[in-house]
C-alpha atoms as a PDB file:
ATOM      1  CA  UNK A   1       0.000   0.000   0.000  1.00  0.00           C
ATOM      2  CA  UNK A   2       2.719   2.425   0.919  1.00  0.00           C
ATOM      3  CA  UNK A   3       3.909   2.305  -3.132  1.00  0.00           C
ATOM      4  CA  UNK A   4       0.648   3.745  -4.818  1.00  0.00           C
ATOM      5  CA  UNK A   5       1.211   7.300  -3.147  1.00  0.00           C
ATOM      6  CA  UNK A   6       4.411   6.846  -4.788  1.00  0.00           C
ATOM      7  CA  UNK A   7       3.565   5.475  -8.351  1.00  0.00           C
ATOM      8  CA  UNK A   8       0.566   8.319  -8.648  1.00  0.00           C
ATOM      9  CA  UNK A   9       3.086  11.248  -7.933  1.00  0.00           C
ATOM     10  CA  UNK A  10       5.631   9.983 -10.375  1.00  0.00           C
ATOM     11  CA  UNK A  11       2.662   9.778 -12.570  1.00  0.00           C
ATOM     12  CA  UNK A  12       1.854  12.855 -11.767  1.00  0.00           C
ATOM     13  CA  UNK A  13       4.788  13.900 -12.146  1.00  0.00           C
ATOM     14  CA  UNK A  14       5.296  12.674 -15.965  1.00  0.00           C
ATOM     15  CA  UNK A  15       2.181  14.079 -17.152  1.00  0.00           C
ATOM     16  CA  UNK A  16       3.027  17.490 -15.813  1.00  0.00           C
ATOM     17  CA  UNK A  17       6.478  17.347 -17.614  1.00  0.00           C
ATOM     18  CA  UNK A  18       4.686  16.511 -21.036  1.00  0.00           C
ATOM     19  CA  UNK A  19       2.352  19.165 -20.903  1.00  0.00           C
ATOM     20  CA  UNK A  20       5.015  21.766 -20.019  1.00  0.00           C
ATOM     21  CA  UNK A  21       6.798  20.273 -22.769  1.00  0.00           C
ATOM     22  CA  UNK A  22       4.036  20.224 -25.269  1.00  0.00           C
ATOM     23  CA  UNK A  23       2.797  23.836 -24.624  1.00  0.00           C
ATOM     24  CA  UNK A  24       5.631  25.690 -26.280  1.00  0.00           C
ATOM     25  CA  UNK A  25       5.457  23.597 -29.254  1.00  0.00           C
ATOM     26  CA  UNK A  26       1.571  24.912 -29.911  1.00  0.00           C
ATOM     27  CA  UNK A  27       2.058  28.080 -28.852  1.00  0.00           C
ATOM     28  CA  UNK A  28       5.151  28.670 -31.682  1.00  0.00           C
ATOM     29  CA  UNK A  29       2.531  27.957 -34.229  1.00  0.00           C
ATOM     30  CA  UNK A  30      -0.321  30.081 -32.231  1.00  0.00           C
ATOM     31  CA  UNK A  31       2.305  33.019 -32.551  1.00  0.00           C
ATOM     32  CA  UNK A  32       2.490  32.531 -36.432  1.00  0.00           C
ATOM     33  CA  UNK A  33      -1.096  32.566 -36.743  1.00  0.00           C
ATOM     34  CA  UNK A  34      -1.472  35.719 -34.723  1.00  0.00           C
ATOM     35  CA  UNK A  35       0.907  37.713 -37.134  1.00  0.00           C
ATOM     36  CA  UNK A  36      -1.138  40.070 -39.924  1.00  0.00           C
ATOM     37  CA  UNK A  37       1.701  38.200 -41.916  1.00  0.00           C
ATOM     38  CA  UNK A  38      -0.668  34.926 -41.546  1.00  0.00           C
ATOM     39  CA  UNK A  39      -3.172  36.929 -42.487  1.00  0.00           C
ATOM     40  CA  UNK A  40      -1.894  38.363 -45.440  1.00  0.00           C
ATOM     41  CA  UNK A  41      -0.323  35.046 -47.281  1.00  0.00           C
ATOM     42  CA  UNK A  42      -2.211  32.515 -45.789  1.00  0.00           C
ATOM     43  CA  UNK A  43      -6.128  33.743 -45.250  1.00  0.00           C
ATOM     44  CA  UNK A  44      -6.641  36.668 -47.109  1.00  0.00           C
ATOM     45  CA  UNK A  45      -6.471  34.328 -50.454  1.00  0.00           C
ATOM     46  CA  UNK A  46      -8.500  32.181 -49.662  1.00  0.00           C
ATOM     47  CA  UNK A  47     -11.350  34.846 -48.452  1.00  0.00           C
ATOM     48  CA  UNK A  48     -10.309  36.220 -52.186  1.00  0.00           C
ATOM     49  CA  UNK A  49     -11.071  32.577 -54.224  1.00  0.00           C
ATOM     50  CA  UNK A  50     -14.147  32.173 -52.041  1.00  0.00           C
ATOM     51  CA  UNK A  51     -15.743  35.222 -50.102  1.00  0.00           C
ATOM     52  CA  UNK A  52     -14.026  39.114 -51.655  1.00  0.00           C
ATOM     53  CA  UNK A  53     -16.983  38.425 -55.111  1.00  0.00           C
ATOM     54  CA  UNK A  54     -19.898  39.080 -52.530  1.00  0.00           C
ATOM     55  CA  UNK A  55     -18.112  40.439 -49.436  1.00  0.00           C
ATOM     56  CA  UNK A  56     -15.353  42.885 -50.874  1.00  0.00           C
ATOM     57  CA  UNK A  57     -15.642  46.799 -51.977  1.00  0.00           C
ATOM     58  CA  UNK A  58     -18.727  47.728 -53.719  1.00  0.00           C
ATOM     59  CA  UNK A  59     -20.267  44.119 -52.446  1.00  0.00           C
ATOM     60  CA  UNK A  60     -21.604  43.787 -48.957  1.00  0.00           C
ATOM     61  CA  UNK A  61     -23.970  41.324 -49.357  1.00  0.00           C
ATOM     62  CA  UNK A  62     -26.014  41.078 -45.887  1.00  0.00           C
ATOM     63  CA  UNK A  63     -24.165  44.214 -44.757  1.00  0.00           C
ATOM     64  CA  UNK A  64     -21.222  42.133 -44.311  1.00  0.00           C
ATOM     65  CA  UNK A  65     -17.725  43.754 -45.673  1.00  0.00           C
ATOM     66  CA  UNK A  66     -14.454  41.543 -45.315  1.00  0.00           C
ATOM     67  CA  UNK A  67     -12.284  43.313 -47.469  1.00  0.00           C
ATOM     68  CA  UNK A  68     -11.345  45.462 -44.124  1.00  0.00           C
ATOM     69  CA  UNK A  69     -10.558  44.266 -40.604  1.00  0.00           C
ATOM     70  CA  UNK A  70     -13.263  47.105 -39.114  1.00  0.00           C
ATOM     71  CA  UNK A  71     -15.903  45.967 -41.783  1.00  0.00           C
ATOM     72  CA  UNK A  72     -15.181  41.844 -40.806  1.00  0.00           C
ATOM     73  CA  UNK A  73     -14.881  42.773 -37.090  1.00  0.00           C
ATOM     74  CA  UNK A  74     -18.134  44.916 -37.290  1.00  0.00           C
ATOM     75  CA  UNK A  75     -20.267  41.854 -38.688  1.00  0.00           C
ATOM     76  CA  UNK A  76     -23.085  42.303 -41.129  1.00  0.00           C
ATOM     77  CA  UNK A  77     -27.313  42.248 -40.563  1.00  0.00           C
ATOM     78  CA  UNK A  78     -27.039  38.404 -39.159  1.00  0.00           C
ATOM     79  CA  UNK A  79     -24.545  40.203 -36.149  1.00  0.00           C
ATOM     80  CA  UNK A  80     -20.856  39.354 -35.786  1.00  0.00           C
ATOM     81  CA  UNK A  81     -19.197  36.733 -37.946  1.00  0.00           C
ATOM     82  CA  UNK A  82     -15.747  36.354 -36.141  1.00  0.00           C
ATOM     83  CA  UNK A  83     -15.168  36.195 -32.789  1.00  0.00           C
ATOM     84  CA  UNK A  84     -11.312  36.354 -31.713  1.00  0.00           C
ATOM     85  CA  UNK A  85     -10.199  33.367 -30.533  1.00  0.00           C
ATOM     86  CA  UNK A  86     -13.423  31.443 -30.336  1.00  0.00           C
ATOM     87  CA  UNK A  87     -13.732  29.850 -33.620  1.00  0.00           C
ATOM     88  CA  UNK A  88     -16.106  27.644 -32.924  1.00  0.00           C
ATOM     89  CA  UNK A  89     -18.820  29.994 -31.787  1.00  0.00           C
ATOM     90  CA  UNK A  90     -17.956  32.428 -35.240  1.00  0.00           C
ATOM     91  CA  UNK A  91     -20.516  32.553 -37.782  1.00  0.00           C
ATOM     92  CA  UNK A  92     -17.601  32.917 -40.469  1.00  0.00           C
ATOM     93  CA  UNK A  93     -16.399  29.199 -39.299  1.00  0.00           C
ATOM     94  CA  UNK A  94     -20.068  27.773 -39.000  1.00  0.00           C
ATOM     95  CA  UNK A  95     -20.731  29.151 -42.573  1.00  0.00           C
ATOM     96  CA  UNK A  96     -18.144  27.595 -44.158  1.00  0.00           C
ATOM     97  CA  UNK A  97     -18.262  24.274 -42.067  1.00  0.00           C
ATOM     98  CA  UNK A  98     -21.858  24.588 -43.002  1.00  0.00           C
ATOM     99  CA  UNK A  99     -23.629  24.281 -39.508  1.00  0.00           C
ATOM    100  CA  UNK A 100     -26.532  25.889 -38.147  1.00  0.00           C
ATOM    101  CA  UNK A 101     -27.873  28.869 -37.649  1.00  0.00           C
ATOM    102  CA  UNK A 102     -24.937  30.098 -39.941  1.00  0.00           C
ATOM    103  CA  UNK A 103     -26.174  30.585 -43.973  1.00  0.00           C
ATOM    104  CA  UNK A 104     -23.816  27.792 -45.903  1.00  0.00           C
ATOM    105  CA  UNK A 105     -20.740  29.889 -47.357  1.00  0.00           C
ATOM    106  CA  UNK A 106     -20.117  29.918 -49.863  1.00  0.00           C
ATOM    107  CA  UNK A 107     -23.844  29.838 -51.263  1.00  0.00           C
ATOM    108  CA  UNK A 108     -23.105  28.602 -54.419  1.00  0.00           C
ATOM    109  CA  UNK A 109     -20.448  26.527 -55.610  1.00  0.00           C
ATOM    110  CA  UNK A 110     -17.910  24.025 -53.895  1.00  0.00           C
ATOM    111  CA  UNK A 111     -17.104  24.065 -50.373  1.00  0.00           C
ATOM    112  CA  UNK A 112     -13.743  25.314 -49.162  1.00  0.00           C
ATOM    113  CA  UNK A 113     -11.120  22.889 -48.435  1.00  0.00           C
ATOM    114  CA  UNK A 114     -10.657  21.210 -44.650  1.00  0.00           C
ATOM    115  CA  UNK A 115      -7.112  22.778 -45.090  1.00  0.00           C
ATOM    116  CA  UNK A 116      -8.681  26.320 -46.035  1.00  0.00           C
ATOM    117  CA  UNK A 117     -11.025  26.035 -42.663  1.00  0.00           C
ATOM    118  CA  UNK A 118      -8.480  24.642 -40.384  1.00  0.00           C
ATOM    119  CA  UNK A 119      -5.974  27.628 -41.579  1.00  0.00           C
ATOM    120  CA  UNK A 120      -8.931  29.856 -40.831  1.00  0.00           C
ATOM    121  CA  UNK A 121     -10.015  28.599 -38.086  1.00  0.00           C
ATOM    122  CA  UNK A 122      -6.342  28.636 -36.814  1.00  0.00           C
ATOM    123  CA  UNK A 123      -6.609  32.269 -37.434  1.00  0.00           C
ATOM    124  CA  UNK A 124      -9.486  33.261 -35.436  1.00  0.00           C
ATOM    125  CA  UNK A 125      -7.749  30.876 -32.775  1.00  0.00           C
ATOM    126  CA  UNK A 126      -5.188  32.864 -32.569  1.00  0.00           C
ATOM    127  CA  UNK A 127      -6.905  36.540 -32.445  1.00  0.00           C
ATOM    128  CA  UNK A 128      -7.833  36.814 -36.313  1.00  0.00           C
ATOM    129  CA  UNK A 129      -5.238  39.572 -36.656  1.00  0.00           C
ATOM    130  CA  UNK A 130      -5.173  41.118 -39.565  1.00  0.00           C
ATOM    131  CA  UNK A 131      -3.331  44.766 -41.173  1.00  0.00           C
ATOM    132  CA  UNK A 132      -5.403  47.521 -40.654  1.00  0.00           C
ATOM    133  CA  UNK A 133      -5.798  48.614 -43.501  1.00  0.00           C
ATOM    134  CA  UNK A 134      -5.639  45.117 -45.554  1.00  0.00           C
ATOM    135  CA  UNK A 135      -5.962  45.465 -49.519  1.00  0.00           C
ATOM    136  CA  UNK A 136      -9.201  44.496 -50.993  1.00  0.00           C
ATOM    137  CA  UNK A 137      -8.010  42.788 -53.504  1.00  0.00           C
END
């Protein structure tokens, strides 16, 4: 009896190690993510194959402008779209996994890539940082 104390705390012990281990690891690629850089090479095209045709400059269809990180931070008549860090509670993520009560995004066409919504989803993870004063197109 006097050994299980002993096993659980090196147990214990272990675990602790791996997760302090682990956590820079995911946090290096967190920091990535949270650069506009990420942004700019990584999510911006794919909002320009898939979203910039009804969602960019002249187009806000639904009030909803993403060609600017005020306009995609300010949401359009359905409310906010992204929520920093909370992916899965963002309308922009549930309309492109195609879940309820988000409209399916795109409308029409193919679906985006599980890449293309991991990458954005890794985005919004991260603080969906963005430049200012991104380029629409």
């Amino acid at each position: 009896m006097r050994r299980t104390p002993w096993v659980l705390g090196v147990a214990a012990i272990a675990i602790l190690c791996w997760a302090i281990r682990a956590a820079p690891v995911r946090a290096a690629a967190d920091d990535e993510a949270a650069k506009p850089e990420f942004y700019t090479t990584r999510v911006r095209p794919i909002f320009q194959a898939n979203c910039f045709r009804c969602h960019a400059g002249m187009n806000r269809r639904g009030g909803l402008t993403m060609s600017t990180q005020a306009g995609l931070m300010k949401g359009g008549k359905d409310g906010i779209v992204v929520l920093p860090g909370d992916p899965a509670r963002s309308r922009l993520v549930l309309g492109i996994r195609r879940e309820p009560p988000a409209k399916p995004m795109p409308p029409k066409g193919g679906r985006l890539s599980d890449k293309d919504i991991a990458t954005i989803e890794r985005w919004i993870r991260a603080g969906a940082i963005m430049p200012p004063d991104a380029p629409v197109n």
